[in-house]
N, C-alpha and C. Protein backbone atom coordinates (compact mmCIF):
# COMPACT_ATOMS: atom_id res chain seq x y z
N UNK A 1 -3.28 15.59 -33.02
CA UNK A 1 -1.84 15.51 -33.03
C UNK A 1 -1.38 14.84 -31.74
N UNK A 2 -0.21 14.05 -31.86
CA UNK A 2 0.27 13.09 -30.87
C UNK A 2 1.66 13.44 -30.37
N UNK A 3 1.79 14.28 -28.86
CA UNK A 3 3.25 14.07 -29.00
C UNK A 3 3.60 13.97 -27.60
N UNK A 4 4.99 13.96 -27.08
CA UNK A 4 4.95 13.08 -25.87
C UNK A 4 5.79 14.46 -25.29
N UNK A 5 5.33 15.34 -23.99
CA UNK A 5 5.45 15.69 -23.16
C UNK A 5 6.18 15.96 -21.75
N UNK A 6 6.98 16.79 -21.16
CA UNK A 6 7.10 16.73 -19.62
C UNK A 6 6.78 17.66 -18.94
N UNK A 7 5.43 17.18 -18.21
CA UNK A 7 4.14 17.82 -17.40
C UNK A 7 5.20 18.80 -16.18
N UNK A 8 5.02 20.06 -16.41
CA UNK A 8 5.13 21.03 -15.45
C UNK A 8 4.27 21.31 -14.53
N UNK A 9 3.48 22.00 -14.79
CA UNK A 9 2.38 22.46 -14.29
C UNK A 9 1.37 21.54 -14.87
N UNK A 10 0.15 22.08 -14.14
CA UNK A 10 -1.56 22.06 -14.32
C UNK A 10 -2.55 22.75 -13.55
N UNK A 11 -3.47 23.30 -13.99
CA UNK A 11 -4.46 24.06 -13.50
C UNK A 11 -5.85 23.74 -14.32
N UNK A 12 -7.28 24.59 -13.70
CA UNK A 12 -8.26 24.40 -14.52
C UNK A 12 -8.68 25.40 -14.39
N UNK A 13 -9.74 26.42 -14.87
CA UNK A 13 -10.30 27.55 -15.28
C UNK A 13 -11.89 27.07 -16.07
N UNK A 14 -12.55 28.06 -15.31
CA UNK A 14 -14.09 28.18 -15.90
C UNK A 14 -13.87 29.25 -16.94
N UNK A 15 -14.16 27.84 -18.54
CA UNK A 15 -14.40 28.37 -19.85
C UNK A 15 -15.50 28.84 -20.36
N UNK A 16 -16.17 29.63 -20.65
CA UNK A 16 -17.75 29.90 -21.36
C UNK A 16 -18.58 28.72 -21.04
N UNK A 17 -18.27 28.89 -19.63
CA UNK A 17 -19.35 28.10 -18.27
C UNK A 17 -19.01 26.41 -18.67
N UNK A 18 -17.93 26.09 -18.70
CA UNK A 18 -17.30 24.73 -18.75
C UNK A 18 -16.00 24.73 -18.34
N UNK A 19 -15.56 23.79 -17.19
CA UNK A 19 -14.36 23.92 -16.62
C UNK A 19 -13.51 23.60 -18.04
N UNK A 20 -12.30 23.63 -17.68
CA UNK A 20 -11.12 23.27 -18.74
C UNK A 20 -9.69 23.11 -18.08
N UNK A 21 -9.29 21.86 -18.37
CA UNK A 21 -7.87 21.46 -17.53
C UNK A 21 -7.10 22.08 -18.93
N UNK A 22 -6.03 22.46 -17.83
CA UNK A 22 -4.59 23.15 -18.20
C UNK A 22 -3.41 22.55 -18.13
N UNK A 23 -2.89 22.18 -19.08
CA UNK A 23 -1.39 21.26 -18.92
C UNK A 23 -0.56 22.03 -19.49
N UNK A 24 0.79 22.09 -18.78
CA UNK A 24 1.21 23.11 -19.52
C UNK A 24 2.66 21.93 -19.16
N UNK A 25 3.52 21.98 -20.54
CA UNK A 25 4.76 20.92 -20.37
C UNK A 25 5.57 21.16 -21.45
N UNK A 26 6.71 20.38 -21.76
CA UNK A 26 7.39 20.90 -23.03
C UNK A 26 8.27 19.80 -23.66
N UNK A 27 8.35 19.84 -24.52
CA UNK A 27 8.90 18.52 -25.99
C UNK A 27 9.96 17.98 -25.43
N UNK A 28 10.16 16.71 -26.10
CA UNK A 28 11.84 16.80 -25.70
C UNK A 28 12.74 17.35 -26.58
N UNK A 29 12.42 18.14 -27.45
CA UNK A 29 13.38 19.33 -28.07
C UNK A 29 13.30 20.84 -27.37
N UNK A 30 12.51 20.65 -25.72
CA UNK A 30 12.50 21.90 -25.04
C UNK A 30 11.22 22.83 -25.57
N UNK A 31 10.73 22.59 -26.85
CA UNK A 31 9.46 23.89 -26.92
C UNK A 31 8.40 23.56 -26.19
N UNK A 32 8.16 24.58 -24.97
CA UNK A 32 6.64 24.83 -24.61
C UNK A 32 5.96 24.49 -25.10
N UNK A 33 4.52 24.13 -24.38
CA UNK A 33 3.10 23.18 -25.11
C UNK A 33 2.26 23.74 -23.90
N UNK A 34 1.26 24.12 -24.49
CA UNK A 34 -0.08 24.25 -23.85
C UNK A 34 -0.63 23.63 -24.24
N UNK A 35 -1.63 22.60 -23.33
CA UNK A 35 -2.80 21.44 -23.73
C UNK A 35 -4.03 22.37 -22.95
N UNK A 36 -5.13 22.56 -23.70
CA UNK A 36 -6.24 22.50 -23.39
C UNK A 36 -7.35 21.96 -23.39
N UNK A 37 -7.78 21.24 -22.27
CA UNK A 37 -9.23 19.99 -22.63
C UNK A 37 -10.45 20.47 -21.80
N UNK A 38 -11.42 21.24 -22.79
CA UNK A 38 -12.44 21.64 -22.91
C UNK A 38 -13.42 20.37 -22.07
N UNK A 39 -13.47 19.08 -22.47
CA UNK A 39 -14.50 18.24 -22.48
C UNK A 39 -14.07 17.93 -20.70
N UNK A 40 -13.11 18.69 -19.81
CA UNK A 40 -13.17 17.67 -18.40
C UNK A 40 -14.47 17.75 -17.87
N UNK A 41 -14.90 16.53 -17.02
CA UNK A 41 -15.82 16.67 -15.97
C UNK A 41 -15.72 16.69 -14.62
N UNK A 42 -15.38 17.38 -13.66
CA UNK A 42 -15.11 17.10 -12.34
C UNK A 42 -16.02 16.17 -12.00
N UNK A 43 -14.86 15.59 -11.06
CA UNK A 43 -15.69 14.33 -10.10
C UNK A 43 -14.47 14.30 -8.56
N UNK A 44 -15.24 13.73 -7.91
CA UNK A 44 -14.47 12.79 -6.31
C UNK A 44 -14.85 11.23 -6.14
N UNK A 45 -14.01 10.84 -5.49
CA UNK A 45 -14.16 9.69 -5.01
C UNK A 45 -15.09 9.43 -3.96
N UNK A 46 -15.98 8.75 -3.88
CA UNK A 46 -16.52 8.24 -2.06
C UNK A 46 -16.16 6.90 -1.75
N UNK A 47 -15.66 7.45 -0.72
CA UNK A 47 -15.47 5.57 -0.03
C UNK A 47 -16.89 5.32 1.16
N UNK A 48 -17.88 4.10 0.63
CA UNK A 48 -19.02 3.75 1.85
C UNK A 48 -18.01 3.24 2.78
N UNK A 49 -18.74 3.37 4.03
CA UNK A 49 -18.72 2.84 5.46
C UNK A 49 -18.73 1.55 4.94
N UNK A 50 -20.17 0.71 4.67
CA UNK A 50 -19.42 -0.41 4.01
C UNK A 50 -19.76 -0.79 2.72
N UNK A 51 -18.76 -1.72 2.52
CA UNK A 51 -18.76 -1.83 1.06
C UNK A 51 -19.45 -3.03 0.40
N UNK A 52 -20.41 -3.74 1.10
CA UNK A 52 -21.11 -5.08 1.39
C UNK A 52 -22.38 -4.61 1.17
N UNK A 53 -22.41 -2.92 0.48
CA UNK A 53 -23.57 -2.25 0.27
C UNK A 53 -23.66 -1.86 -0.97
N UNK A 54 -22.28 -2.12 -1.79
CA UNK A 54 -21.94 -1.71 -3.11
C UNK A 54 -22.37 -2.63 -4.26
N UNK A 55 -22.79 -2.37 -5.35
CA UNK A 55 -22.56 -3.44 -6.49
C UNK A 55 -21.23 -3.37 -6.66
N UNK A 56 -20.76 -4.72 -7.12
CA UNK A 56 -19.46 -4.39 -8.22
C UNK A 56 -19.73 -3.96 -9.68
N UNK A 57 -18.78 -3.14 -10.75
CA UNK A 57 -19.19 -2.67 -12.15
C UNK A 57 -20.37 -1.58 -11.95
N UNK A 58 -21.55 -0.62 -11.35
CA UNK A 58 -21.72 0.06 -11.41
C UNK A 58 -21.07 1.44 -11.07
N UNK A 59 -21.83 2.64 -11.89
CA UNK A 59 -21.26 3.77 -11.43
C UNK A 59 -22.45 4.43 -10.95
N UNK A 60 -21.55 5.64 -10.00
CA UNK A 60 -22.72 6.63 -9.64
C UNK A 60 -22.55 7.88 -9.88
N UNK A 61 -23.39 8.57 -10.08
CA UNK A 61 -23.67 10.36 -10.75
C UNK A 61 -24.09 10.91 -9.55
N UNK A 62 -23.73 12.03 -9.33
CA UNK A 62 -24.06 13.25 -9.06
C UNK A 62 -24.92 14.17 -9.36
N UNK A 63 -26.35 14.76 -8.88
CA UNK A 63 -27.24 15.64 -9.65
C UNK A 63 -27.31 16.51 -8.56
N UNK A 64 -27.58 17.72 -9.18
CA UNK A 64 -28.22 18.50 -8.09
C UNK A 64 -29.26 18.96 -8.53
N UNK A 65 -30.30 19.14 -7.05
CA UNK A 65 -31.47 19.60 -7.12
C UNK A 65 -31.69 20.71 -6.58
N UNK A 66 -32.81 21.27 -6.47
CA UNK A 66 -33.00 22.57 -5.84
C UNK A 66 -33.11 22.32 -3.99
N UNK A 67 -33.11 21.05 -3.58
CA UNK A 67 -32.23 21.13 -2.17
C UNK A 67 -31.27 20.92 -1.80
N UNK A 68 -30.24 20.83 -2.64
CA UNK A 68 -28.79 20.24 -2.68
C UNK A 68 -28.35 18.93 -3.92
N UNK A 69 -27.26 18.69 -3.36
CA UNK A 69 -26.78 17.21 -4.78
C UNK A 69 -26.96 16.16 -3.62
N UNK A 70 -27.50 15.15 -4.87
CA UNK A 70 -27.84 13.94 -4.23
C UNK A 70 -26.77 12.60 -5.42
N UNK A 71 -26.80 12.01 -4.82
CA UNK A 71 -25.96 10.16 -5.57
C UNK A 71 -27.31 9.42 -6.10
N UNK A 72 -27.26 9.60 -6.97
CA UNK A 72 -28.16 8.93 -8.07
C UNK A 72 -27.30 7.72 -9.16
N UNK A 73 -27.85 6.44 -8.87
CA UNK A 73 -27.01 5.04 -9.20
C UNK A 73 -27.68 5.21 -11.03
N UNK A 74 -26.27 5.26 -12.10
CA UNK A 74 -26.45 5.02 -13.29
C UNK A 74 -25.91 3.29 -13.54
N UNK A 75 -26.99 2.88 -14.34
CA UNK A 75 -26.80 1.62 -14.75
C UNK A 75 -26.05 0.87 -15.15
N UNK A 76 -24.70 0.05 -15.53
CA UNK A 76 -24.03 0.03 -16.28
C UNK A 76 -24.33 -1.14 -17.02
């Protein structure tokens, strides 16, 4: 279902061990709407020192290991 919104709030909450963003906003006939999206993935930004070290068009992942998370380059 498709309908158009004005975003109040937002929050996220750990769902049956999956985060989940919270939108909470309301019609333009005024009724309340709760959006819930099960599928988010947290992420951050990094900015390198320099950037003459970067590809352009790739991305990078996040893994963690049993000594911490490391930046592991996915292909694009």
């Amino acid at each position: 279902m498709k309908t158009e919104i004005c975003l109040l709030d937002l929050n996220y909450e750990e769902m049956d061990g999956n985060i989940s963003v919270i939108l909470y906003g309301r019609t333009p006939d005024r009724k309340r709407v709760v959006v819930v999206d099960p599928t988010y993935e947290p992420y951050f930004y990094l900015l390198p020192k320099n950037l003459n070290c970067c590809e352009r068009g790739k991305s990078w992942r996040m893994t963690g290991g049993s000594c911490g998370t490391y930046l592991t380059k996915v292909i694009s």
